[in-house]
Each structure stands twice: as structure tokens, then as C-alpha cells.
N, C-alpha and C. Protein backbone atom coordinates (compact mmCIF):
# COMPACT_ATOMS: atom_id res chain seq x y z
N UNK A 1 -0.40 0.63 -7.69
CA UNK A 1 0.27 0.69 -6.42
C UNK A 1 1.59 -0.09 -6.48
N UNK A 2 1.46 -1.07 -6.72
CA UNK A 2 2.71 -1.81 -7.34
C UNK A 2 3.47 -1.53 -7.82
N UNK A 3 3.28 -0.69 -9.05
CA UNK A 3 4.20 -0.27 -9.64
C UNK A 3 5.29 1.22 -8.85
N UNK A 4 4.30 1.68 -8.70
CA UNK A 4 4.94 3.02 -7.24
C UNK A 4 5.36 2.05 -6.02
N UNK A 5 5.17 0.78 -5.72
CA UNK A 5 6.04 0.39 -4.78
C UNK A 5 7.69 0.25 -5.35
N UNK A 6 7.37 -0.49 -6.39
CA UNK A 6 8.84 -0.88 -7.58
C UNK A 6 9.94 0.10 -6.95
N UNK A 7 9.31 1.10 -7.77
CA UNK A 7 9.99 2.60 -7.67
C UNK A 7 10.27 2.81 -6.95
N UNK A 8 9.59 2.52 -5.47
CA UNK A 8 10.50 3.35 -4.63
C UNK A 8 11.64 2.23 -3.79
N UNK A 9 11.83 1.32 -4.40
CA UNK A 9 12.64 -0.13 -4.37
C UNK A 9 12.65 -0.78 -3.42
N UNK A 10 10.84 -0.76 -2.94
CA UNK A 10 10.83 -1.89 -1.87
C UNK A 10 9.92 -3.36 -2.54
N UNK A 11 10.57 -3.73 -2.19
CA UNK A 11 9.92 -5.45 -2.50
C UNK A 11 8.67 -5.93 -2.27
N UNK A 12 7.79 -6.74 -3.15
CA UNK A 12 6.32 -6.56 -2.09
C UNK A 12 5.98 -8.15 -2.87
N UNK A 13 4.94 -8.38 -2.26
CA UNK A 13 4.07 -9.57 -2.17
C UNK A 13 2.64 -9.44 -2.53
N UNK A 14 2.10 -9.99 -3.46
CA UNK A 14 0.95 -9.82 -3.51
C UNK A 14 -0.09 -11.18 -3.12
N UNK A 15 -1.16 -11.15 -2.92
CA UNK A 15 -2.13 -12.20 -2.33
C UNK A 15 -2.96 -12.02 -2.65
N UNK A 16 -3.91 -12.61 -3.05
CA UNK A 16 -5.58 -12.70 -3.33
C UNK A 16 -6.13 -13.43 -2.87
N UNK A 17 -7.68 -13.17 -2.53
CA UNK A 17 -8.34 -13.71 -1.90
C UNK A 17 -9.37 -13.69 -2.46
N UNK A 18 -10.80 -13.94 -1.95
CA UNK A 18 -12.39 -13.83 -2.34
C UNK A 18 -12.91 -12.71 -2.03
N UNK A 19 -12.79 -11.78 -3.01
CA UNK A 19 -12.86 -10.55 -3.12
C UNK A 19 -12.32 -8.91 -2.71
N UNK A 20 -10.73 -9.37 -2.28
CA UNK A 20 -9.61 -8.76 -1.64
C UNK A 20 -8.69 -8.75 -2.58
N UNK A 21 -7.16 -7.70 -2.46
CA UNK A 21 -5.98 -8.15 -2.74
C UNK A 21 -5.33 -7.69 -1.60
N UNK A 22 -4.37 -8.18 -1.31
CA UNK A 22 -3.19 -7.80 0.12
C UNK A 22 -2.14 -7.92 -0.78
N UNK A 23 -1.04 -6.54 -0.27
CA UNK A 23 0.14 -6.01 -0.86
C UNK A 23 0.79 -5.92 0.15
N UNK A 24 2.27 -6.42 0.47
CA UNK A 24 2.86 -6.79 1.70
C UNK A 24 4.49 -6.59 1.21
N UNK A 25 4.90 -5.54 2.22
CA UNK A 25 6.59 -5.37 1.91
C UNK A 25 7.32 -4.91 2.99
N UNK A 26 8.35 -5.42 2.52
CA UNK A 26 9.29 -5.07 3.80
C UNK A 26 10.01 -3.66 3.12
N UNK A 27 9.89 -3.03 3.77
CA UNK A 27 10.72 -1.47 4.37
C UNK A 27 12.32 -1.72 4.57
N UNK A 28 13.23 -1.11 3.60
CA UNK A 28 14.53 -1.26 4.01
C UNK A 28 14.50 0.02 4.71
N UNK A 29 16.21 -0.21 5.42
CA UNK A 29 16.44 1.22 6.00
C UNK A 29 17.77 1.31 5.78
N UNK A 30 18.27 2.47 5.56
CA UNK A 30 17.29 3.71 5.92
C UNK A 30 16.53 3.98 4.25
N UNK A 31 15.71 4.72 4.76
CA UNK A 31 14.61 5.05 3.79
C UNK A 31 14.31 6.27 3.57
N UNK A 32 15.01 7.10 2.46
CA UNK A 32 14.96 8.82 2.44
C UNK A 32 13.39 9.71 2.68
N UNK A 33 13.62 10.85 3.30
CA UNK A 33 12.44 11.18 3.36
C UNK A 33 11.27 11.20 2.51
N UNK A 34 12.15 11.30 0.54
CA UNK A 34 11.49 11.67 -0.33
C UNK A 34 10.50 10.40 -0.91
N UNK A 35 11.52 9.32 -0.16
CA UNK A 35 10.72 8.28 -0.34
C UNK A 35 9.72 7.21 0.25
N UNK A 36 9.85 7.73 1.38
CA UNK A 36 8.37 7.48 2.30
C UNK A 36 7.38 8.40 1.83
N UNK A 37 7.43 9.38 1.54
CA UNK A 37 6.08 10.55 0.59
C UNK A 37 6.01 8.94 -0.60
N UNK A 38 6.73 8.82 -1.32
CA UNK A 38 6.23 8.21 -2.14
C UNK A 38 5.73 6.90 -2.01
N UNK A 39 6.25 6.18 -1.01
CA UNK A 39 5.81 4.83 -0.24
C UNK A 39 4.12 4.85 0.35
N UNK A 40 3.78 6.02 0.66
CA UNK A 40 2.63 6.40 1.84
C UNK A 40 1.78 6.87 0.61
N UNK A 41 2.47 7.52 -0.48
CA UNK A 41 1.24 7.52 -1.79
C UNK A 41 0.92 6.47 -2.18
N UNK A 42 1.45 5.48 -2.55
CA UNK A 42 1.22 4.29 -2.95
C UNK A 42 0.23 3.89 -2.17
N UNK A 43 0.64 3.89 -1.09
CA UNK A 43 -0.43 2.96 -0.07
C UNK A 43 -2.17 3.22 0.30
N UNK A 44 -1.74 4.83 -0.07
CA UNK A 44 -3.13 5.41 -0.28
C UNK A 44 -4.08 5.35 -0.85
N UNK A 45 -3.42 4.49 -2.28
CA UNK A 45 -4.45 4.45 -3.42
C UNK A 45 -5.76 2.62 -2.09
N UNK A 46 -4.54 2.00 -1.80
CA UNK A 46 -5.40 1.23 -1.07
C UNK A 46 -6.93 1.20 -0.03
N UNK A 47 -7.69 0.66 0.08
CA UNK A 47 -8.58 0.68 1.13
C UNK A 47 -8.37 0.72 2.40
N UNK A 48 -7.05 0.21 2.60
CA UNK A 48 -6.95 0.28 4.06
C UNK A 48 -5.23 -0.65 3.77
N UNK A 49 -4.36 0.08 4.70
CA UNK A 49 -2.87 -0.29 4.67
C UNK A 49 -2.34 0.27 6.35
N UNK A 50 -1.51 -0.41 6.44
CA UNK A 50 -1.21 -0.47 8.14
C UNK A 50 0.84 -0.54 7.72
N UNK A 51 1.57 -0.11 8.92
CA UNK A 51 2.48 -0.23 8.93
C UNK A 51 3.14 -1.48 10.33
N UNK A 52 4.04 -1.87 10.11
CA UNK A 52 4.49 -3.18 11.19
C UNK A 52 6.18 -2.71 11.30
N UNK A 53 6.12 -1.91 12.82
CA UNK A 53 8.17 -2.14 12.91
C UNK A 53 8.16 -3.15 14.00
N UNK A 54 8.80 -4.13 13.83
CA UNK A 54 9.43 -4.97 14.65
C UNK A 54 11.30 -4.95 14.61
N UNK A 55 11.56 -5.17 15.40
CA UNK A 55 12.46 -5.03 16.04
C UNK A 55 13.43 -6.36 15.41
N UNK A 56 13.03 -6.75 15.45
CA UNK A 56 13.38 -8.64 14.77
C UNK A 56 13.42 -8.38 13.27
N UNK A 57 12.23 -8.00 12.59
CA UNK A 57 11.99 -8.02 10.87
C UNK A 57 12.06 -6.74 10.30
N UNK A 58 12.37 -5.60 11.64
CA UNK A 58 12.03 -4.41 10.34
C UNK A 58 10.85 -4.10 10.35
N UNK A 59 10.91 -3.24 9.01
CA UNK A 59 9.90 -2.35 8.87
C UNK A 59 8.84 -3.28 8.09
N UNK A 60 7.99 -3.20 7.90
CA UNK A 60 6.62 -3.84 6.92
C UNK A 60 5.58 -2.81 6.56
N UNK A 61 5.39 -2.71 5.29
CA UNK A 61 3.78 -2.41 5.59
C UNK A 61 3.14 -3.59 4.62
N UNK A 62 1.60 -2.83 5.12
CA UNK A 62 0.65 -3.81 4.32
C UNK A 62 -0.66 -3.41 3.48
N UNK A 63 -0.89 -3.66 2.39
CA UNK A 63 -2.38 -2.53 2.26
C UNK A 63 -3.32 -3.50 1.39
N UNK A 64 -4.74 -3.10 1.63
CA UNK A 64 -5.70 -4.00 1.48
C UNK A 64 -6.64 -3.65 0.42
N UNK A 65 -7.16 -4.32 -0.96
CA UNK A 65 -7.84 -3.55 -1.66
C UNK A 65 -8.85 -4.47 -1.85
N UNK A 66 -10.42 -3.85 -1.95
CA UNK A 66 -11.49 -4.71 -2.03
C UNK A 66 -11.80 -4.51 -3.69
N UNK A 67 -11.33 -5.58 -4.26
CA UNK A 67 -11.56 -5.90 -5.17
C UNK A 67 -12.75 -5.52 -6.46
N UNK A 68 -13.36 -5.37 -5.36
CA UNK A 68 -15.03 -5.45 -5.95
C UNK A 68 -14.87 -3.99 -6.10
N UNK A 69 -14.23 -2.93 -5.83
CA UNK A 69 -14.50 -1.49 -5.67
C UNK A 69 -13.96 -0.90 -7.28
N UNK A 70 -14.26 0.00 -7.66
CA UNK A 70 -14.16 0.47 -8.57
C UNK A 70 -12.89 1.62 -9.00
N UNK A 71 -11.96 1.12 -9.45
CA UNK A 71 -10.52 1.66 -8.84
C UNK A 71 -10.76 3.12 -9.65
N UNK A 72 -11.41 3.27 -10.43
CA UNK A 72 -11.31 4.60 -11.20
C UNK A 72 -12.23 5.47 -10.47
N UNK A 73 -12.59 5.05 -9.36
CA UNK A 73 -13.86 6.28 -8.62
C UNK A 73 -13.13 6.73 -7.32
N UNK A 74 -12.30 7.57 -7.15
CA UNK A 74 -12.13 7.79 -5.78
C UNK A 74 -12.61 8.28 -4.73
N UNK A 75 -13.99 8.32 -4.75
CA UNK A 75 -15.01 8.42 -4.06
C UNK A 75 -14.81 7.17 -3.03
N UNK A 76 -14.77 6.03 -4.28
CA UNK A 76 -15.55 4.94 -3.97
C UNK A 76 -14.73 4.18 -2.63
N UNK A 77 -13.04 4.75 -2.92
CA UNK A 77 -11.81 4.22 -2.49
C UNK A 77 -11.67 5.33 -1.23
N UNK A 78 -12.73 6.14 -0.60
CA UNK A 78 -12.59 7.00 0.66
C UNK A 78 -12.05 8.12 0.33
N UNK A 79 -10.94 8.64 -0.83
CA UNK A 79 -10.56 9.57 -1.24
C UNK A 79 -10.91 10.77 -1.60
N UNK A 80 -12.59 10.95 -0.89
CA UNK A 80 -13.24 12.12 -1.91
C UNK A 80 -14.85 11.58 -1.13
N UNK A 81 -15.92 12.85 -1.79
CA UNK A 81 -16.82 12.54 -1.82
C UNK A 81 -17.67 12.46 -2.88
N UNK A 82 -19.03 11.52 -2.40
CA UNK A 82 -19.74 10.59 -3.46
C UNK A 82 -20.84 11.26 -3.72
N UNK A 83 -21.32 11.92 -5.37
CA UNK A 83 -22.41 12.98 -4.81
C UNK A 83 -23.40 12.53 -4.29
């Protein structure tokens, strides 16, 4: 995910926790269409990611991965089903 954030040249933050990671970036603007498709893929691979516009900071998003999950099953990651 990280690395598809790189790419699409927004800046991010990473965090860990006890059995989490949080990925956190600010959104420049403007931001081409082709590259919010690729911003919103990224974020997908996550468990759960939210977007933040404030008016003050801009754009943000944020996305949440449980650690413990098994990144090669996309079942496992909501993406699919589990037989």
C-alpha cells in the first residue's frame, strides 16, 4: 500500500500498534482523476480506511490494517469470499 501511495506522490505516515498498522496522508490538490483511482486502490488493499477534508488541513486519508490478518488471502481482507 505504501508503495502505491509513493506513486501516486502523496506523503504518508505510518504507526503501529498491538496488533494494527495505521497509514495516514495528506491529499494534495489538485489531485488528477487518474490518480485518486489509484489513491482509493491503495487504500483498498486496507481493512478499513476513511477519508478527512477539512477546510483548515486539507484533504487526509487514513487506512487501518489488522496485522494479525493474512495479507495474501483476500478473503480474509473482505475482498472476496471465504469458502
Amino acid at each position: 500500500m505504501t508503495t502505491q501511495l509513493a506513486a501516486v506522490g502523496v506523503a504518508y505516515a505510518v504507526t503501529r500498534g498491538k496488533g494494527w498498522i495505521r497509514v495516514e496522508a495528506h491529499v494534495p490538490r489538485p489531485l488528477a482523476p487518474e490518480q485518486w483511482q489509484e489513491l482509493l486502490a491503495a487504500l483498498a488493499m486496507a481493512d478499513s480506511f476513511g477519508l478527512v477534508d477539512s477546510s483548515a488541513d486539507g484533504r487526509s486519508v487514513w487506512a487501518g490494517v489488522n496485522d494479525k490478518t493474512p495479507a495474501a488471502v483476500p478473503a480474509a481482507r473482505g475482498h472476496g469470499h471465504q469458502p
